[in-house]
Structures are given as structure tokens and as C-alpha cells.
C-alpha atoms as a PDB file:
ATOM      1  CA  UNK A   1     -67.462 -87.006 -40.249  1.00  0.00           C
ATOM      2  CA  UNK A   2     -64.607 -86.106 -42.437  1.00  0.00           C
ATOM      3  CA  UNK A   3     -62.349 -88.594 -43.389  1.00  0.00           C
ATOM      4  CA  UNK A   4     -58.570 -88.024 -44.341  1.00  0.00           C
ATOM      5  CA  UNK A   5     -56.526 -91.087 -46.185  1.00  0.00           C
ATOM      6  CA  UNK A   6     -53.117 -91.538 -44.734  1.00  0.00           C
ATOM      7  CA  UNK A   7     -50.490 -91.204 -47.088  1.00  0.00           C
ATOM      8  CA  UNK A   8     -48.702 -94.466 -47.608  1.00  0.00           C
ATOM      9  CA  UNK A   9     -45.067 -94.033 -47.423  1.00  0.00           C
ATOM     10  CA  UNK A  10     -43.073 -96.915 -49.852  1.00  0.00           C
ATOM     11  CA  UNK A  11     -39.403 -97.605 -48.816  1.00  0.00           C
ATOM     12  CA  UNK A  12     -37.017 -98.456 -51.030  1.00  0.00           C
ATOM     13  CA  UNK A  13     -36.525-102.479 -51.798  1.00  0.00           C
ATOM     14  CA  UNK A  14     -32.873-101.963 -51.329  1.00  0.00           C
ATOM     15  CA  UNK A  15     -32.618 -99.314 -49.017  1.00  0.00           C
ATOM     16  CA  UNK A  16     -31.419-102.159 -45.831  1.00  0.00           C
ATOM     17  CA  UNK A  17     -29.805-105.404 -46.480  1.00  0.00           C
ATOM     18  CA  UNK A  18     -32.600-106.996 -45.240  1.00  0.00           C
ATOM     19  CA  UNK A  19     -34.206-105.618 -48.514  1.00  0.00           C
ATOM     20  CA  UNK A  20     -31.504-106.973 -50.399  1.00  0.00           C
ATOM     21  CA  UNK A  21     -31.975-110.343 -48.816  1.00  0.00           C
ATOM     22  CA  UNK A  22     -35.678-110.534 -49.339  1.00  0.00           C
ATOM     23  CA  UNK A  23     -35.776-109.414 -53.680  1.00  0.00           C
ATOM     24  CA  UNK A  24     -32.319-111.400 -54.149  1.00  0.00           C
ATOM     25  CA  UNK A  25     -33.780-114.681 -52.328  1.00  0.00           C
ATOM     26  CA  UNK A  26     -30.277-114.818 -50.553  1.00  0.00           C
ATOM     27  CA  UNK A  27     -29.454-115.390 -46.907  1.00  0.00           C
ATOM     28  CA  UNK A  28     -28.725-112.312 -44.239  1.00  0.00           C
ATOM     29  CA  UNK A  29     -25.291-113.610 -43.769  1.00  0.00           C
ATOM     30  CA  UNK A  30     -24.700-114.710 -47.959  1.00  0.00           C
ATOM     31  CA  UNK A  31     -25.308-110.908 -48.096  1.00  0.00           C
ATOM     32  CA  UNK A  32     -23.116-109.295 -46.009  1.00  0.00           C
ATOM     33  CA  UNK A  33     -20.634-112.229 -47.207  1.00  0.00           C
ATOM     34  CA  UNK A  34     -20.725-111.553 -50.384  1.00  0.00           C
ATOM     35  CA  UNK A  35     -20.413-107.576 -49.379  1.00  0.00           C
ATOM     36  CA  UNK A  36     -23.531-105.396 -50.378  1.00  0.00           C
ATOM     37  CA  UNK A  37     -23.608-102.285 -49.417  1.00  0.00           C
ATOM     38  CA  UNK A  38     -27.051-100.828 -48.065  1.00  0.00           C
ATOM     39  CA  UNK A  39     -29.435 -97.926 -50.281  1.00  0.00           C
ATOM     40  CA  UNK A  40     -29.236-100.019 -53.939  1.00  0.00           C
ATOM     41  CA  UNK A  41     -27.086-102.870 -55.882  1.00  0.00           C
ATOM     42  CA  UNK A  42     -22.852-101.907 -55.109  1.00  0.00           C
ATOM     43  CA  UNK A  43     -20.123-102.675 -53.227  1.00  0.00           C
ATOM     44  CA  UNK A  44     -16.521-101.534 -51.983  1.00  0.00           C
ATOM     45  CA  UNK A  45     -15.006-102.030 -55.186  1.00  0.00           C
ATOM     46  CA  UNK A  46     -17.708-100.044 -57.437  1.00  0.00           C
ATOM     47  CA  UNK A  47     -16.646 -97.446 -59.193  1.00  0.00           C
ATOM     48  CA  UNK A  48     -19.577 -96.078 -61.599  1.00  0.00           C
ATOM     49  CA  UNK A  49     -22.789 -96.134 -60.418  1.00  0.00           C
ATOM     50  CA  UNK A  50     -26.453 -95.956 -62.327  1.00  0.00           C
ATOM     51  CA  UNK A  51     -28.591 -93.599 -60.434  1.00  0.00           C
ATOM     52  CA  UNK A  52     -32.484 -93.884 -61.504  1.00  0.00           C
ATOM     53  CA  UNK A  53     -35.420 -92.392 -59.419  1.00  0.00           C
ATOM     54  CA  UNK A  54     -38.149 -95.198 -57.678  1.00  0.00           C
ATOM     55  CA  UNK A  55     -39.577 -98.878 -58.624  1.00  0.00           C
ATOM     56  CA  UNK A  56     -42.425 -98.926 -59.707  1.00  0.00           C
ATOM     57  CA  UNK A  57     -44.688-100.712 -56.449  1.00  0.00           C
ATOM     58  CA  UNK A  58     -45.854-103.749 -58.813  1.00  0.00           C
ATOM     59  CA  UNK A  59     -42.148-104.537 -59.568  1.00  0.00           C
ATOM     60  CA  UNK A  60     -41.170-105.482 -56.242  1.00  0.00           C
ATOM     61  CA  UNK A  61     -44.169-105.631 -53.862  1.00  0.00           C
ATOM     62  CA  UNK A  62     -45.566-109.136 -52.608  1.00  0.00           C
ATOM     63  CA  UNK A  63     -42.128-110.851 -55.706  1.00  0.00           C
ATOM     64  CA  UNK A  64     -38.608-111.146 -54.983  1.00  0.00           C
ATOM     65  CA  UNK A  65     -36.415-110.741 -58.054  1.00  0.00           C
ATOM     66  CA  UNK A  66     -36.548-106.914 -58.364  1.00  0.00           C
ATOM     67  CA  UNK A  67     -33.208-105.050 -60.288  1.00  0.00           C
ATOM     68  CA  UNK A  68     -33.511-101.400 -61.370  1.00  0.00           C
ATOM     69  CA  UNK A  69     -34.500-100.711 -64.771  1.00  0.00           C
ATOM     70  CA  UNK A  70     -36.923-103.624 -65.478  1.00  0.00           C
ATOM     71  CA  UNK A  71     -40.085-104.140 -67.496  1.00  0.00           C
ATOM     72  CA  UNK A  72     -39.814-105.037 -71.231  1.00  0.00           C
ATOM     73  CA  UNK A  73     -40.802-101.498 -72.013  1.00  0.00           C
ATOM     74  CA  UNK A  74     -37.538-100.174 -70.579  1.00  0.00           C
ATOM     75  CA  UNK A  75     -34.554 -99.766 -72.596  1.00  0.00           C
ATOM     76  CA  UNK A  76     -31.688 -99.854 -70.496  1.00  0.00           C
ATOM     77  CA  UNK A  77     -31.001-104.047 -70.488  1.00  0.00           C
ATOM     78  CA  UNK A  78     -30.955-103.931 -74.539  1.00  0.00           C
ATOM     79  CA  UNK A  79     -28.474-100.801 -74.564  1.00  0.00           C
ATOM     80  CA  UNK A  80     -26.708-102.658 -71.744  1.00  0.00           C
ATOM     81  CA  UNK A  81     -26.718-105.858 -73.713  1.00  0.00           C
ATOM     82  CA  UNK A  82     -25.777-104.050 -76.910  1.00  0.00           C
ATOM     83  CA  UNK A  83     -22.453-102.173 -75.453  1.00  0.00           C
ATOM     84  CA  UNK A  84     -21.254-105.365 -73.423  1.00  0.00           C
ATOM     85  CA  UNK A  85     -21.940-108.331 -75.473  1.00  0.00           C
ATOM     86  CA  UNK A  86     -24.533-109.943 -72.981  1.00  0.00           C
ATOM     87  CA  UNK A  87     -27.456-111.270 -73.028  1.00  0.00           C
ATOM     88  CA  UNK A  88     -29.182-109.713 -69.515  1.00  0.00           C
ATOM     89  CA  UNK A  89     -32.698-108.437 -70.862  1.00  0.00           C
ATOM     90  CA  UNK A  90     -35.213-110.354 -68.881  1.00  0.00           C
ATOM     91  CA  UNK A  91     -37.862-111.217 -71.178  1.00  0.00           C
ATOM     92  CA  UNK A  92     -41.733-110.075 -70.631  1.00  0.00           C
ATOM     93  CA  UNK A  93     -42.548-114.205 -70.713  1.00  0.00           C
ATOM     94  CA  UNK A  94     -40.952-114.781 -67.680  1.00  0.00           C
ATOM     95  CA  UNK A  95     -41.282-112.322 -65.308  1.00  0.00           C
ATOM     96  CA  UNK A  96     -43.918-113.611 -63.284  1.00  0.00           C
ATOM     97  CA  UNK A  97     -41.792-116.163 -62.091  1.00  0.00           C
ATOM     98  CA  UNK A  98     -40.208-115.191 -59.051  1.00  0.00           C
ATOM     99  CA  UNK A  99     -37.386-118.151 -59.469  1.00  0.00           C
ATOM    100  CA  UNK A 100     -36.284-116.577 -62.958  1.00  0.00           C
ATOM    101  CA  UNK A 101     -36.584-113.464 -61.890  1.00  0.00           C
ATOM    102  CA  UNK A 102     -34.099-113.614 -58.933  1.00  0.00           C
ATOM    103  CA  UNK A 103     -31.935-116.236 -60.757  1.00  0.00           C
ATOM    104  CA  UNK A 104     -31.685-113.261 -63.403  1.00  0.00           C
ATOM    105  CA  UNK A 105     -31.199-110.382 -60.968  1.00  0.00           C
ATOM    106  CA  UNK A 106     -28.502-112.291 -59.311  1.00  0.00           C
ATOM    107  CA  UNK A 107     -26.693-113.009 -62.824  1.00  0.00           C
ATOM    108  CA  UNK A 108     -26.804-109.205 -64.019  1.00  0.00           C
ATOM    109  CA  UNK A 109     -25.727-108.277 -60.623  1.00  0.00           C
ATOM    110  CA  UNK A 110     -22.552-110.939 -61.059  1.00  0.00           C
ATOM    111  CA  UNK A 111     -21.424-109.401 -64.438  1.00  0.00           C
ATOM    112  CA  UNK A 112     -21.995-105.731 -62.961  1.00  0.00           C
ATOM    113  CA  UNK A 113     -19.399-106.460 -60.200  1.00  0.00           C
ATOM    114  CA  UNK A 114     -16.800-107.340 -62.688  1.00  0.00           C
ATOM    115  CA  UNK A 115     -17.513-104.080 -64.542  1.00  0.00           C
ATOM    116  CA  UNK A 116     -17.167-102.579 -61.475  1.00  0.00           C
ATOM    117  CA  UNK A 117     -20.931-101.249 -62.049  1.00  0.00           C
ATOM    118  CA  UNK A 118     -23.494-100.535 -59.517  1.00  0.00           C
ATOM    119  CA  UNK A 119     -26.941 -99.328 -58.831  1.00  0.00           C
ATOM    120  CA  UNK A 120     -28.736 -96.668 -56.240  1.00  0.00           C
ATOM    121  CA  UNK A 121     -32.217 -94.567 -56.340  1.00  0.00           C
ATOM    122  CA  UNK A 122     -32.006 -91.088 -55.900  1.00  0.00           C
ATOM    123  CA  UNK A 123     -35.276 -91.423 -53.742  1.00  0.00           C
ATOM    124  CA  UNK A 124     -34.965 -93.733 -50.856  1.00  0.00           C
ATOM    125  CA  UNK A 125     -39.009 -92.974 -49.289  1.00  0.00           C
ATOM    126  CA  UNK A 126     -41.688 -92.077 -51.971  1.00  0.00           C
ATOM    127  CA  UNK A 127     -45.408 -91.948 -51.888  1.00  0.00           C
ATOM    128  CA  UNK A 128     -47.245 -91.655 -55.198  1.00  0.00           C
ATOM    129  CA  UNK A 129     -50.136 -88.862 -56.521  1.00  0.00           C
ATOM    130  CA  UNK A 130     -51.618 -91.846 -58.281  1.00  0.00           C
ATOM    131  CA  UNK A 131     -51.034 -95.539 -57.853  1.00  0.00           C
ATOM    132  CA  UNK A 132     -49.447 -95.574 -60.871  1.00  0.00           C
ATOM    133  CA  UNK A 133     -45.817 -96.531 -62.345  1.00  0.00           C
ATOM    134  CA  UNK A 134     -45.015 -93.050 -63.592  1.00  0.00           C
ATOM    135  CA  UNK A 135     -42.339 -90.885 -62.112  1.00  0.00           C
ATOM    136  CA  UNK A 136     -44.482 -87.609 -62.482  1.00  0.00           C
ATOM    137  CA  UNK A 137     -46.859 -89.359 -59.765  1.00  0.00           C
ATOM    138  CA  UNK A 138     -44.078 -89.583 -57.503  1.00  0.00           C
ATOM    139  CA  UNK A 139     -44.113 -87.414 -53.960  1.00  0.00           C
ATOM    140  CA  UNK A 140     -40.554 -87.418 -52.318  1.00  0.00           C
ATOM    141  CA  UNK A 141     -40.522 -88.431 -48.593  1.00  0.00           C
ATOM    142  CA  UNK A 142     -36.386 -89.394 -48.438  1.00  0.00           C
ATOM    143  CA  UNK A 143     -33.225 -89.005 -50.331  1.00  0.00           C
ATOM    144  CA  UNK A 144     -30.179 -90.885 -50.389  1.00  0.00           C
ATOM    145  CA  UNK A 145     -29.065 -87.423 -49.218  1.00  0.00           C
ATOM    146  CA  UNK A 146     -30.696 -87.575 -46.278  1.00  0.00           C
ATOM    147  CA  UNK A 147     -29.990 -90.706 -44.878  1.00  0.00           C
ATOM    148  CA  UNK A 148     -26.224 -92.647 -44.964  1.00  0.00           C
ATOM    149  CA  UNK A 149     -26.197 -94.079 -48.581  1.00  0.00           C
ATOM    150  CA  UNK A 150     -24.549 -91.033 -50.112  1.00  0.00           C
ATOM    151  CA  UNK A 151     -22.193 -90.585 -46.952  1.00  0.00           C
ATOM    152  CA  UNK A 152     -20.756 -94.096 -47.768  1.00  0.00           C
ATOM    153  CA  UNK A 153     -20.362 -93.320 -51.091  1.00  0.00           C
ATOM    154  CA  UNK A 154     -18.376 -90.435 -50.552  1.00  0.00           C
ATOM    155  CA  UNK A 155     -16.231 -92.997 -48.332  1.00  0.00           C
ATOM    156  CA  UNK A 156     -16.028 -95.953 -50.801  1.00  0.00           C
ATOM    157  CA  UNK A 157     -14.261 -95.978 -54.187  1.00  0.00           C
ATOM    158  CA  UNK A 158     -17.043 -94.575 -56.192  1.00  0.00           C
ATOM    159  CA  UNK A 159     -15.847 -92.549 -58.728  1.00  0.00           C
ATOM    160  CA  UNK A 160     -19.058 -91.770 -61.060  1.00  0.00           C
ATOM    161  CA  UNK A 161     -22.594 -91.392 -60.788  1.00  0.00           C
ATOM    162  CA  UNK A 162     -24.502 -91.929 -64.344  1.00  0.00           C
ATOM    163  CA  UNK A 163     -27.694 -90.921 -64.521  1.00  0.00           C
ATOM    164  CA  UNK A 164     -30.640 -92.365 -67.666  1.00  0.00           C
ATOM    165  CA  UNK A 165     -33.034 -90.510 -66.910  1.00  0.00           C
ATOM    166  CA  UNK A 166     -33.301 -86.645 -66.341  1.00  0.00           C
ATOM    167  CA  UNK A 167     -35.593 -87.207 -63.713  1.00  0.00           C
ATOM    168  CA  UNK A 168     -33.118 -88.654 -61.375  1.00  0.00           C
ATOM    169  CA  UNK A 169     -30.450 -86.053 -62.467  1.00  0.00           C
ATOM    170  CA  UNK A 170     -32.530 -82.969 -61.997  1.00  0.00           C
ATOM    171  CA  UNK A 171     -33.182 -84.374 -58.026  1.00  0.00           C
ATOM    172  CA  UNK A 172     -29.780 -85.029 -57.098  1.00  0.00           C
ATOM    173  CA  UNK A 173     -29.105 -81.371 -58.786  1.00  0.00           C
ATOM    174  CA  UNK A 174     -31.513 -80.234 -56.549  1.00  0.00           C
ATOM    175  CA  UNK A 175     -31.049 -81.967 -53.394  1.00  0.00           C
ATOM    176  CA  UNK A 176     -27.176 -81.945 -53.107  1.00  0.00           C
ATOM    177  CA  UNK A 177     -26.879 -78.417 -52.093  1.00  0.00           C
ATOM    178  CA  UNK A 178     -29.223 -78.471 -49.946  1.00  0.00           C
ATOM    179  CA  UNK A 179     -27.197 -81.432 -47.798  1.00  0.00           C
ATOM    180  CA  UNK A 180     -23.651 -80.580 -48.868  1.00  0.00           C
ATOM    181  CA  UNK A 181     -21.131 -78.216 -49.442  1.00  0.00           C
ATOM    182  CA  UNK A 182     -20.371 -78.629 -53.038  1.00  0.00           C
ATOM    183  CA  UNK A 183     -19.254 -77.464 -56.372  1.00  0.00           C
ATOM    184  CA  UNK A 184     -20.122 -78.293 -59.812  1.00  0.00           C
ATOM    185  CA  UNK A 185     -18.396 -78.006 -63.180  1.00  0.00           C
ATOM    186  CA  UNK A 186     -19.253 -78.619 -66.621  1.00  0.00           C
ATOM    187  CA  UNK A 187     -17.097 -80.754 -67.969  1.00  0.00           C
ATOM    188  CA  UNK A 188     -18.831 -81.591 -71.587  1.00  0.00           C
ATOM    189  CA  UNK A 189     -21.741 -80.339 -72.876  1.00  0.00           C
ATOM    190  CA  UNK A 190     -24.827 -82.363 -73.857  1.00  0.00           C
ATOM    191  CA  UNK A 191     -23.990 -83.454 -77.604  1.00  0.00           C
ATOM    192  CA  UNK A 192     -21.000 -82.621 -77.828  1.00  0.00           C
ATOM    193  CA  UNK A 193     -20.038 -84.350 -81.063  1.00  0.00           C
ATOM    194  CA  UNK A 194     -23.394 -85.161 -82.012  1.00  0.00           C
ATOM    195  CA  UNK A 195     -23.302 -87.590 -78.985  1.00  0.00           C
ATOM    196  CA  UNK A 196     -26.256 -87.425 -76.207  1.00  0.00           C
ATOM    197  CA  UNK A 197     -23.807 -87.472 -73.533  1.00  0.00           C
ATOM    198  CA  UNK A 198     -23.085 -84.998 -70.419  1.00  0.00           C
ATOM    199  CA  UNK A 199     -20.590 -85.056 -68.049  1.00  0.00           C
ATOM    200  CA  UNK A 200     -20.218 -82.763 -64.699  1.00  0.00           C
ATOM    201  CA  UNK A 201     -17.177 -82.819 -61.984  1.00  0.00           C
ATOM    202  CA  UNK A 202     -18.754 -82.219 -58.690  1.00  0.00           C
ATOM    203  CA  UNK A 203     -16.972 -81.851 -55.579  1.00  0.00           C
ATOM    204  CA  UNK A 204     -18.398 -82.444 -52.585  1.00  0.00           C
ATOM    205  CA  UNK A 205     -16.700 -82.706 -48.967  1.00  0.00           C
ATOM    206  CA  UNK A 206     -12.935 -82.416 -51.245  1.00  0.00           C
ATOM    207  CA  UNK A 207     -14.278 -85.647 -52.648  1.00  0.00           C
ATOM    208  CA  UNK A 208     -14.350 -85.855 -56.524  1.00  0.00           C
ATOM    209  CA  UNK A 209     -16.867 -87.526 -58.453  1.00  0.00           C
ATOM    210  CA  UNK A 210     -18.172 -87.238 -61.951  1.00  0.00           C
ATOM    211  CA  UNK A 211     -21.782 -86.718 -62.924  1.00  0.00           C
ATOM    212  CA  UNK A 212     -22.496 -88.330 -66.260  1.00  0.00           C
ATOM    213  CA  UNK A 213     -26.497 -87.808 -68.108  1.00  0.00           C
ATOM    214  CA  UNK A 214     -26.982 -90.574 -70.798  1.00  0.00           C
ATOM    215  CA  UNK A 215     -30.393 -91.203 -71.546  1.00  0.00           C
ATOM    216  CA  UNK A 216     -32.048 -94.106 -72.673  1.00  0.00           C
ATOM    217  CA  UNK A 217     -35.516 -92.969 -73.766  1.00  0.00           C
ATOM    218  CA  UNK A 218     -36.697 -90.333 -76.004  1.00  0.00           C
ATOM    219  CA  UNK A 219     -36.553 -89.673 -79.539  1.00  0.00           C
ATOM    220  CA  UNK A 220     -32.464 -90.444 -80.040  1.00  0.00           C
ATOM    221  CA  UNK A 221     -31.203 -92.926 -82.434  1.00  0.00           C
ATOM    222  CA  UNK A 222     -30.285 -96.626 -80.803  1.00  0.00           C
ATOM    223  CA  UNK A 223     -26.709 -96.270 -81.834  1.00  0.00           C
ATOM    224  CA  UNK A 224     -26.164 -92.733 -80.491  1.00  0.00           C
ATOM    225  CA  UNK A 225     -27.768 -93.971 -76.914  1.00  0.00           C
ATOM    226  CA  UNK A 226     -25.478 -96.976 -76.699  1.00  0.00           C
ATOM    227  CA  UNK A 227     -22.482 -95.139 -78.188  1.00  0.00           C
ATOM    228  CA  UNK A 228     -22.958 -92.211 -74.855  1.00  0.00           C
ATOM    229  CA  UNK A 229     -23.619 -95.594 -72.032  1.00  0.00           C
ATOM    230  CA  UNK A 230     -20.431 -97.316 -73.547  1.00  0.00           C
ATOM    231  CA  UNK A 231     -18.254 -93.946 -73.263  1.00  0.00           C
ATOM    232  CA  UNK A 232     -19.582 -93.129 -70.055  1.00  0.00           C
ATOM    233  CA  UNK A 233     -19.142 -96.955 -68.500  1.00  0.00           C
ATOM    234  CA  UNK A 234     -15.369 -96.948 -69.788  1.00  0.00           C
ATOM    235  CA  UNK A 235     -14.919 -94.089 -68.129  1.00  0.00           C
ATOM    236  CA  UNK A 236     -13.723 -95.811 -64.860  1.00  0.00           C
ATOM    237  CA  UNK A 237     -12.969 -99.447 -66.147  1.00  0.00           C
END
């Protein structure tokens, strides 16, 4: 008898407030109080958002606490840190503590919102080659194109997208066009001025929004990396 294994399908942990709810430890109603806006971590007011590409599962499955960009192996919390001043990088001793890790979530979320700085996915439905935490593994089921995350940012006051990894850039090169009427500029080149920063103007729908590729891996000085995230967050400030 031949047997076939049905592929498991992983939803986003912020794709539905519910989600939000359930990895922030917060009430339904403290949510929608408090105004979160459904597909990742932003609200009305946003105005730059960090676009990555899918949690890894053992980051938010079966724990609460989950924020993009975590694991002591990432770099985007100490290039965060570095440009702002803070002290947000959740440290590798503590994150198997559910209560610290939501306390922290909720505390880089805080100082995001008066930055006006949010986060989204660019895959909303994934399953995975290999039950592992790397991106390559990754089979796309669901954009945000493809449901109503990117339709309400095209309503709200988003005015960049910034993506850290070329992964999620790539995809939402990709995808758009295939959902959307746009067009896409250049705007400035990848190191321009010896800096590892890109910047597109995309129009979609007579909407305006700037696409903006800083990475935070790879073999680029520290300083260079944070000097591209601070230009591109003070963009819209």
C-alpha cells in the first residue's frame, strides 16, 4: 500500500490578531485596543516597515513571545541596538522563558511604535523541504499578496518597505506583478558610496512606496551594515 505524507501547511504567528494575542500574551480586546493591525507587528501610524521571509517553527510553536528576527545568531537586534541607542537584543540565556520572552517582545514592539517602525513576512503560509530553520527549505503556500495584509498597507500610512535579507526582497520582486499593476524604479544603486544600501520607488495602484535592501548578514563590515539600517530608518522619521 503506498503511503503519501500530507504536507503540513504552517501559518504565520501573526497573520490574525488572534495570533498576535496568543505570542504577545495580551488580551483579544488589549489588542485591537491598543490597534494592531493583522499579517505582522504595525499599526495605522507606521510608516517603514521590516519585511523578512518565515519564523523559523521552533521560535514560535508550543511559546508565546515570538518577534521577527530572533535567535542570538541573528544580527538585526545588535544593528538595531547599535543605530538607536537601545538595549533590545534578547539574550540566548533567557529565551526559554516564555515570561521574558513576551515581556521583551512587547518592549521592542513599544519603542518600534515611537519610531514609527513595523514588521510583516513576505510569506504568510509556508511548508518546509526539511524541518529545518533555513529559508532555502522553505515551500511557499501564501503571500501577503494574496491575502489582505498588503491591501491594507496600500490603505494605511506606510510609506517604506525595508527588506534584510535578499530572500524576502527577491519574493516580493517576484510576487508583486503577478497581483498588481505596478512600476518600479531605481532610485540608488546597491553601494552607492561604498554603502550596502538600495533603494527602489514602486508604484502600485497610484500608491507610492519605497523599497529599501539593507542587509544584515554576509561578509560586510558592522559599521557599513548599521550605517545603511540608520539611513534607511530616517528615511520616514
Amino acid at each position: 500500500m503506498n503511503r503519501t505524507n500530507a504536507k503540513e501547511i504552517e501559518e504565520h504567528p501573526y497573520l490574525t490578531l488572534q495570533g498576535v494575542s496568543i505570542q504577545l500574551g495580551l488580551a483579544e480586546d488589549e489588542v485591537q485596543k491598543d490597534g494592531y493591525k493583522e499579517g505582522g507587528i504595525w499599526f495605522s501610524d507606521t510608516k517603514s516597515i521590516v519585511c523578512g521571509t518565515f519564523p523559523p517553527k521552533g521560535e514560535y510553536a508550543g511559546r508565546i513571545g515570538y518577534i521577527h528576527f530572533p535567535g542570538s545568531r541573528n544580527q538585526f537586534w545588535k544593528h538595531f541596538d547599535k543605530v538607536f541607542g537601545t538595549e533590545l537584543f534578547f539574550a540566548f540565556k533567557d529565551s526559554s522563558q516564555d515570561d521574558k520572552r513576551a515581556e521583551n517582545a512587547v518592549k521592542k514592539i513599544q519603542f518600534c511604535k515611537t519610531k514609527g517602525i513595523g514588521f510583516i513576512d513576505v510569506f504568510t503560509k509556508i511548508s518546509r523541504r526539511k524541518q529545518d530553520a533555513k529559508d532555502i527549505n522553505l515551500e511557499i503556500e501564501e503571500t501577503i499578496f494574496e491575502g489582505d495584509v498588503f491591501d491594507e498597507i496600500l490603505k494605511s500610512s506606510v510609506s517604506q518597505i525595508i527588506f534584510v535579507y535578499s530572500l524576502s526582497r527577491d519574493a516580493f520582486l517576484e510576487k508583486i506583478p503577478q497581483e498588481y499593476k505596478s512600476s518600479l524604479t531605481m532610485v540608488r544603486a546597491y553601494n552607492s558610496e561604498d554603502v550596502p544600501l538600495e533603494i527602489r520607488k514602486i508604484i502600485v495602484n497610484e500608491r507610492e512606496l519605497l523599497l529599501t535592501y539593507c542587509p544584515i548578514h554576509g561578509p560586510i563590515k558592522w559599521q557599513k551594515k548599521q550605517l545603511a539600517m540608520k539611513t534607511a530608518f530616517e528615511l520616514f522619521r
